[in-house]
N, C-alpha and C. Protein backbone atom coordinates (compact mmCIF):
# COMPACT_ATOMS: atom_id res chain seq x y z
N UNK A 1 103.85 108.34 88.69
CA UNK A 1 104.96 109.01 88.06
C UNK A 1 105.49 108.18 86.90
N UNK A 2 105.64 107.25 86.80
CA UNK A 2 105.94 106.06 86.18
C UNK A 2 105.02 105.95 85.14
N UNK A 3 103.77 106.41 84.87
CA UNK A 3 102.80 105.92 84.15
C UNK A 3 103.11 107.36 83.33
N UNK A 4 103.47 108.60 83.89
CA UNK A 4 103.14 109.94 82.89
C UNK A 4 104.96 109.81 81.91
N UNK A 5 105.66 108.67 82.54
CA UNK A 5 106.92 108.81 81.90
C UNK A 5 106.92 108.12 81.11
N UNK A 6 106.06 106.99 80.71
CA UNK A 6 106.18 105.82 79.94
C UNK A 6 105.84 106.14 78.83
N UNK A 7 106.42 105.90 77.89
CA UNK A 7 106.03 106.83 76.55
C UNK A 7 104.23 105.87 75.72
N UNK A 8 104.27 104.84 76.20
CA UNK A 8 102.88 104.15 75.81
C UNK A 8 102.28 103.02 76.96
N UNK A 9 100.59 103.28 77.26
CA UNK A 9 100.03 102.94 78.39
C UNK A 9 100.85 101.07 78.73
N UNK A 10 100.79 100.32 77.83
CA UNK A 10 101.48 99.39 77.98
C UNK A 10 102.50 98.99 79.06
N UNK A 11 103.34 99.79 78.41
CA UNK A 11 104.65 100.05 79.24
C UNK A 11 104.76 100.09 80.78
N UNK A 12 103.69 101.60 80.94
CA UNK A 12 103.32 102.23 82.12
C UNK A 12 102.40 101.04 83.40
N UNK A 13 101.62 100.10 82.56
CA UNK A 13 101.04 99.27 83.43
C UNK A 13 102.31 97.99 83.57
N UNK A 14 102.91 97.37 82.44
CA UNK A 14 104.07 95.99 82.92
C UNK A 14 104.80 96.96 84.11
N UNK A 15 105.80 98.18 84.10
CA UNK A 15 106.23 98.71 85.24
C UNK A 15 105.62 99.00 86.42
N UNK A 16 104.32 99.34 86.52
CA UNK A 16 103.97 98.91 87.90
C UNK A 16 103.24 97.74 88.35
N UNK A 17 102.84 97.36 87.28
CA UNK A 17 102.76 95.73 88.21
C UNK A 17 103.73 95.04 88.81
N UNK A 18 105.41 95.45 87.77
CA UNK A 18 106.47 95.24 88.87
C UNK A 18 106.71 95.81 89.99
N UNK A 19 106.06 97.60 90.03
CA UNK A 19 106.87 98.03 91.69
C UNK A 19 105.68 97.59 92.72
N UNK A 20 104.40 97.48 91.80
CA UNK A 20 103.27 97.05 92.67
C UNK A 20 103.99 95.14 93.74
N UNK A 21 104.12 94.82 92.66
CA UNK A 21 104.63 93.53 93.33
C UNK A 21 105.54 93.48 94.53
N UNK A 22 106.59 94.28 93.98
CA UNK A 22 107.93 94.28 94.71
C UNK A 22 107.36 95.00 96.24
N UNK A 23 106.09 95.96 96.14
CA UNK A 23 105.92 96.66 97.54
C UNK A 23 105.02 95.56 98.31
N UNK A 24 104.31 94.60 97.57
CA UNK A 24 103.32 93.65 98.32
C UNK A 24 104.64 92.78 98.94
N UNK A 25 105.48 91.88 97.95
CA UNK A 25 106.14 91.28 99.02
C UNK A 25 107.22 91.45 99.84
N UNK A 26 106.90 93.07 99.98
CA UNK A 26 107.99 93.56 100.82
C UNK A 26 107.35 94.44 101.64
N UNK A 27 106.30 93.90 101.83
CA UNK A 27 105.31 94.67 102.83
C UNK A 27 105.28 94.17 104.32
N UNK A 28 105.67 93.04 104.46
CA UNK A 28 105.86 92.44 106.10
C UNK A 28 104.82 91.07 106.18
N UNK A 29 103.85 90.88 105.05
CA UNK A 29 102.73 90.56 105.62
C UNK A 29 102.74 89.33 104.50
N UNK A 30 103.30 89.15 102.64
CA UNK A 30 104.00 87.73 102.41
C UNK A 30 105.07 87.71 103.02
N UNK A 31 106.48 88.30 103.05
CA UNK A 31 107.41 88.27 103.60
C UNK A 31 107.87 88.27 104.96
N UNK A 32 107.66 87.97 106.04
CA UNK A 32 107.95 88.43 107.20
C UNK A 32 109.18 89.43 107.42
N UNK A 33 109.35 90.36 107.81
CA UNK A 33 110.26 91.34 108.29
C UNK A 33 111.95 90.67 108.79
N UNK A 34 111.47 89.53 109.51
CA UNK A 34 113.03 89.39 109.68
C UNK A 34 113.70 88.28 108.34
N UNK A 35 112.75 87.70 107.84
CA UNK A 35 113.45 86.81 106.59
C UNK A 35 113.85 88.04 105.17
N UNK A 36 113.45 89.55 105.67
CA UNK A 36 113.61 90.28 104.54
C UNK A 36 115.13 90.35 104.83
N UNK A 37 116.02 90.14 103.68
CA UNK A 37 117.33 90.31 103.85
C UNK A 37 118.33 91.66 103.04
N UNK A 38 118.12 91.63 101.97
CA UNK A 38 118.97 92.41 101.06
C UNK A 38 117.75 93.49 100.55
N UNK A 39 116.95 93.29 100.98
CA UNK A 39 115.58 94.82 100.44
C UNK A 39 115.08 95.39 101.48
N UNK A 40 115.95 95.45 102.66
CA UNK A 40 114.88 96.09 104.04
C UNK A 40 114.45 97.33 104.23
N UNK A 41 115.50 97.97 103.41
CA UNK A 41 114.68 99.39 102.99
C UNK A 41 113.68 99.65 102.52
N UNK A 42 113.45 98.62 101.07
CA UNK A 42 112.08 98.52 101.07
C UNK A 42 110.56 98.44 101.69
N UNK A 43 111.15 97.35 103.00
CA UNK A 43 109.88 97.70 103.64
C UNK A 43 109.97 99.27 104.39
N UNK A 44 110.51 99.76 104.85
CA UNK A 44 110.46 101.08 105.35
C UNK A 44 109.98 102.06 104.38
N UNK A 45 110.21 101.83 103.35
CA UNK A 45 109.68 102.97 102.41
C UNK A 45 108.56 102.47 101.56
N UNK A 46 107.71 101.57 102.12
CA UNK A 46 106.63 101.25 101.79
C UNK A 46 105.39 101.39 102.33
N UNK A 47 103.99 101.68 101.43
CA UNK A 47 103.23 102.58 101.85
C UNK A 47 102.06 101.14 102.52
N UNK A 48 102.41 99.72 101.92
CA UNK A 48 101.48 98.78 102.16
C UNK A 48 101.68 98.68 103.62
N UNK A 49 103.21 98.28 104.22
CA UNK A 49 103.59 98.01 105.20
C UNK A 49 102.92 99.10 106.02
N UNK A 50 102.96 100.54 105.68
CA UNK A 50 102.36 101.30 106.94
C UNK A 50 100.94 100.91 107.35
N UNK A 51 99.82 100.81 105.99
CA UNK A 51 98.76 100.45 105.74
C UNK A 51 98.16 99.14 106.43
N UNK A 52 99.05 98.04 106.43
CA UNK A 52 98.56 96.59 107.07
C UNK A 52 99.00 96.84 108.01
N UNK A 53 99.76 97.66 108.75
CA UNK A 53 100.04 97.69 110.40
C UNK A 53 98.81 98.18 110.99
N UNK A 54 99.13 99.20 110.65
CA UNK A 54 97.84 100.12 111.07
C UNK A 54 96.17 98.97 111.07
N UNK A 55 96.35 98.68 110.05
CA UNK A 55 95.20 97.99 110.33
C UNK A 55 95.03 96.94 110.97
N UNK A 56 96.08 96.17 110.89
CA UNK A 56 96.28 94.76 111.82
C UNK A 56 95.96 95.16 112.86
N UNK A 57 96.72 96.38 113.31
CA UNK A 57 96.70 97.03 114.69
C UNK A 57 95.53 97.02 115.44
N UNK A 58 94.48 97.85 114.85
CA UNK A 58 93.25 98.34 115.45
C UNK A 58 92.53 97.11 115.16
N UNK A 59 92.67 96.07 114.12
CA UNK A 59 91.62 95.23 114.46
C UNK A 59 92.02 93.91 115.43
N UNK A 60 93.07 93.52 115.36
CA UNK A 60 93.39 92.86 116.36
C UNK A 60 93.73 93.10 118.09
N UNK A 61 94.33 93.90 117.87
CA UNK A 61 94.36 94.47 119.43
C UNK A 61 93.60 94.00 120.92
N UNK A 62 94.59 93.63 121.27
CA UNK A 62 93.95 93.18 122.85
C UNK A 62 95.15 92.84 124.10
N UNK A 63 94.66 93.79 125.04
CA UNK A 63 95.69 93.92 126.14
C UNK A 63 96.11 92.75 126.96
N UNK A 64 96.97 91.88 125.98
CA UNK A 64 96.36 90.09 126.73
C UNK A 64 97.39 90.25 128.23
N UNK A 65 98.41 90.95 128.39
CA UNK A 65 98.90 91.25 129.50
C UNK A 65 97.72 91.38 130.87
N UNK A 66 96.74 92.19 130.63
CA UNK A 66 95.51 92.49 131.73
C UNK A 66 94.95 91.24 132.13
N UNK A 67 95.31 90.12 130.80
CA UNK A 67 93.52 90.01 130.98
C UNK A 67 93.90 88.80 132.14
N UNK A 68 92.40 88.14 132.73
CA UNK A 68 92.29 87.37 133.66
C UNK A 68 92.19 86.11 133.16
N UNK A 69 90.97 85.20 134.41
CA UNK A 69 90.64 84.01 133.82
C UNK A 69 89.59 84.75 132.89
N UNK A 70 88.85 85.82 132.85
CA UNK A 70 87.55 85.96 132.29
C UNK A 70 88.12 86.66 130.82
N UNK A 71 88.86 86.73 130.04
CA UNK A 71 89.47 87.19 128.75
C UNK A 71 88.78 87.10 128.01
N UNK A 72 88.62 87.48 127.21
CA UNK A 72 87.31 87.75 125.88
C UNK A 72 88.69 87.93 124.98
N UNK A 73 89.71 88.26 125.23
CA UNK A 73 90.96 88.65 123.61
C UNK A 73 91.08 86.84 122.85
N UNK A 74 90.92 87.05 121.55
CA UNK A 74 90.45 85.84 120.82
C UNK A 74 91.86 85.12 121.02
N UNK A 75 91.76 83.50 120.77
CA UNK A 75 92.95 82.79 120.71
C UNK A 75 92.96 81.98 119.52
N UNK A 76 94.14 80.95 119.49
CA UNK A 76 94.30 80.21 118.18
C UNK A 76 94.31 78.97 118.69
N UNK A 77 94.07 77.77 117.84
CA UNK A 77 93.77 77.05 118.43
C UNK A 77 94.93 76.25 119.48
N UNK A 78 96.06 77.01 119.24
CA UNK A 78 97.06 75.90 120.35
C UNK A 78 96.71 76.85 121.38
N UNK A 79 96.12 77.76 121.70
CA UNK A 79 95.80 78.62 122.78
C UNK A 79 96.31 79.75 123.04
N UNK A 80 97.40 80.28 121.89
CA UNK A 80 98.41 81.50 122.18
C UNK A 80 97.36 82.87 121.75
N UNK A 81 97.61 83.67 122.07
CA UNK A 81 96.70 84.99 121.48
C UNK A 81 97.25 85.40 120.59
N UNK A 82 95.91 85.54 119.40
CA UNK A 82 96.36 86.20 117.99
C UNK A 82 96.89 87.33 118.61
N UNK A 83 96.48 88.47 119.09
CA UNK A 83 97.64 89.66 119.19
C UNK A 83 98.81 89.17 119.91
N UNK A 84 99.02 88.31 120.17
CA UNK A 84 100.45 88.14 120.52
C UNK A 84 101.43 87.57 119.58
N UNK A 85 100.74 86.65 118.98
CA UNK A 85 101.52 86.07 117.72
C UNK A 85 101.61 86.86 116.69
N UNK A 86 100.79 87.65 116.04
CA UNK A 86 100.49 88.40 115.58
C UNK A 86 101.37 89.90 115.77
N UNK A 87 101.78 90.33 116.44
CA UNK A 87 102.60 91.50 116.82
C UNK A 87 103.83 90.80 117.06
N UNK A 88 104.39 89.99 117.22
CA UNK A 88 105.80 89.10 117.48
C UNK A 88 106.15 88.87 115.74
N UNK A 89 105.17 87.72 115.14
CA UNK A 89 105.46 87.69 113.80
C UNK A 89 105.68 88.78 112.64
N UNK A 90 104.72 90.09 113.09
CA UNK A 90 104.80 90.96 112.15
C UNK A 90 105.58 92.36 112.49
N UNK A 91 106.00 91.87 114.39
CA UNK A 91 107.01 93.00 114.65
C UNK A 91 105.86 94.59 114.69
N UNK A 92 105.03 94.45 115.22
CA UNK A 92 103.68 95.33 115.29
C UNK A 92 103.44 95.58 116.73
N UNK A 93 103.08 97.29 116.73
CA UNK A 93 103.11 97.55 118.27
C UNK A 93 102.02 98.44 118.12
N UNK A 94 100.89 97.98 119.16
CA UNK A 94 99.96 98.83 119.31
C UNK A 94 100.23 100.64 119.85
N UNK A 95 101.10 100.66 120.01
CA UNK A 95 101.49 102.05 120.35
C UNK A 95 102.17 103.21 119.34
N UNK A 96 102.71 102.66 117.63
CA UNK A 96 102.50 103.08 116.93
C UNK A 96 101.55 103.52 115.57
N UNK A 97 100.48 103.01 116.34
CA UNK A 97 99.55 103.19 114.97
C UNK A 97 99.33 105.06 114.82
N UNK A 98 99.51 105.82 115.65
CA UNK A 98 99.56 107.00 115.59
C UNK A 98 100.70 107.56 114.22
N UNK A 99 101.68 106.97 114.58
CA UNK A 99 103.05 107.40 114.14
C UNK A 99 102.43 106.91 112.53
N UNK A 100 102.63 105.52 112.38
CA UNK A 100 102.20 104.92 111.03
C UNK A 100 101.22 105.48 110.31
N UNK A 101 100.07 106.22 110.69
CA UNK A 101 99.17 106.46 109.80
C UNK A 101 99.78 108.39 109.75
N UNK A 102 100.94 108.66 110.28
CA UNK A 102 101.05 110.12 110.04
C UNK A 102 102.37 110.28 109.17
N UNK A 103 102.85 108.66 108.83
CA UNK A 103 103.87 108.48 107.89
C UNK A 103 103.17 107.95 106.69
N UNK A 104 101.79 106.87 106.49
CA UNK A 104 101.03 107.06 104.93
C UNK A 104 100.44 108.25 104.86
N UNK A 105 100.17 109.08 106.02
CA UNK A 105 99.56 110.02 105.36
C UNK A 105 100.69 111.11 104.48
N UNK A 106 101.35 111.43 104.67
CA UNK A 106 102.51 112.29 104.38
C UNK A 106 102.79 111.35 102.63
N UNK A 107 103.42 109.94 103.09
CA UNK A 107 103.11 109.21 101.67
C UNK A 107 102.67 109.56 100.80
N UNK A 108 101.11 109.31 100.94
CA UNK A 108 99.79 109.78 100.48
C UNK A 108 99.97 111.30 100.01
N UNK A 109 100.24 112.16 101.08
CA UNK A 109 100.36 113.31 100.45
C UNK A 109 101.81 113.86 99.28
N UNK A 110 102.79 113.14 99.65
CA UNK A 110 103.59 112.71 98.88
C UNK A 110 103.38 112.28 97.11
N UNK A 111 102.69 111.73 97.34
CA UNK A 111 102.42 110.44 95.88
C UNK A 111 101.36 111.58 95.40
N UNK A 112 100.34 112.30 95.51
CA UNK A 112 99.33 113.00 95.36
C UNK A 112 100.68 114.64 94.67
N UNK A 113 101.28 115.25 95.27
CA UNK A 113 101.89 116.17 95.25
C UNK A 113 102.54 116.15 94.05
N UNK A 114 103.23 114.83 94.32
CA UNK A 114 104.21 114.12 92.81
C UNK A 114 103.27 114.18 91.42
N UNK A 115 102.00 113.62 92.05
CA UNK A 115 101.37 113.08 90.54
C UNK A 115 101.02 114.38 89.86
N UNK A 116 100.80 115.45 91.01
CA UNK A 116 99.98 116.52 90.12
C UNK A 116 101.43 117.52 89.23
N UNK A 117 102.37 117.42 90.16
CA UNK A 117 103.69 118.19 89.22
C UNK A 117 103.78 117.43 88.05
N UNK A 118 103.81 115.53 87.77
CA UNK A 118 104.47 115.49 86.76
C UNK A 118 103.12 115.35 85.72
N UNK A 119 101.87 115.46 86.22
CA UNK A 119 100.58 115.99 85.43
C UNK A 119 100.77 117.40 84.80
N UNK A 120 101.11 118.42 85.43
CA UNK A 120 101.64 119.62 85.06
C UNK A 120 102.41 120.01 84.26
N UNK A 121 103.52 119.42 84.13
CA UNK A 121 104.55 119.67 83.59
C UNK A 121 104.73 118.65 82.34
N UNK A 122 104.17 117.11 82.55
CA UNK A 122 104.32 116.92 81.11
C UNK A 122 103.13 116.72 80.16
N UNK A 123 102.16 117.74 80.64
CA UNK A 123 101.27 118.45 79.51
C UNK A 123 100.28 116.98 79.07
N UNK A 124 100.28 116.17 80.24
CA UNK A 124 99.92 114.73 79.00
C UNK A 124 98.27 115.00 78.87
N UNK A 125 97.14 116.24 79.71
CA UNK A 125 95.75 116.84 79.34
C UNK A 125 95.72 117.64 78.01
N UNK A 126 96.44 118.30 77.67
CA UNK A 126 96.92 119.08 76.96
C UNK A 126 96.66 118.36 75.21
N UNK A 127 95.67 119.04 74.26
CA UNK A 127 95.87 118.16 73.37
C UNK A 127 97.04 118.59 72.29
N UNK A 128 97.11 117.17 71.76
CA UNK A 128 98.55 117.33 70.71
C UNK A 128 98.50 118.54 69.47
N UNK A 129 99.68 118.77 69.70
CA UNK A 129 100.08 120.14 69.05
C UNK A 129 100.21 119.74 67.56
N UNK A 130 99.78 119.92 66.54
CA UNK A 130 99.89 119.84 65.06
C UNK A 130 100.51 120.81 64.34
């Protein structure tokens, strides 16, 4: 949206390399979630944060509650389990990855919906009128 408003490509790329930035470190994953202080909305309305959960999620995942002496769920080297540290530090719950990927998707369909109205409407295919 930002790029069809910018009156020259220039412009349109310095502005999102700023919101690009601002959503990486307010994604949970440089920033941790509880040191976010005065932008926490940001992470909620960010599409990275849904994106690295979700994925942290499914690839880390392991029911270290079950497991026995015979555990196969990977550890670190002081012995704690990455999914445990890992879901504590990033505030990540294997039981929403459902929810999260049906909030980027909506995003997604969101950002897609947006781009094609302000494609539409400000004519920028359209060649210049003489």
């Amino acid at each position: 949206m930002i790029t069809f408003l910018a009156p020259v490509p220039t412009l349109a790329a310095f502005a999102m390399s700023i919101v690009t930035s601002l959503w990486v470190s307010a994604s949970g994953v440089v920033v941790l979630l509880s040191d976010i202080k005065f932008y926490r909305w940001m992470y909620w309305s960010n599409p990275f944060q849904y994106a690295m959960n979700v994925m942290t999620s499914i690839s880390f995942y392991c029911n270290t509650k079950g497991c026995g002496s015979e555990c196969k769920c990977p550890r670190l080297p002081d012995g704690s389990y990455v999914w445990d540290r890992s879901a504590t530090l990033r505030s990540l719950s294997h039981e929403r990855i459902e929810v999260d990927i049906l909030i980027l998707s909506a995003m997604c369909l969101l950002f897609a919906s947006l781009a094609s109205v302000f494609f539409v409407v400000l004519k920028h295919n359209s060649p210049p009128h003489t």
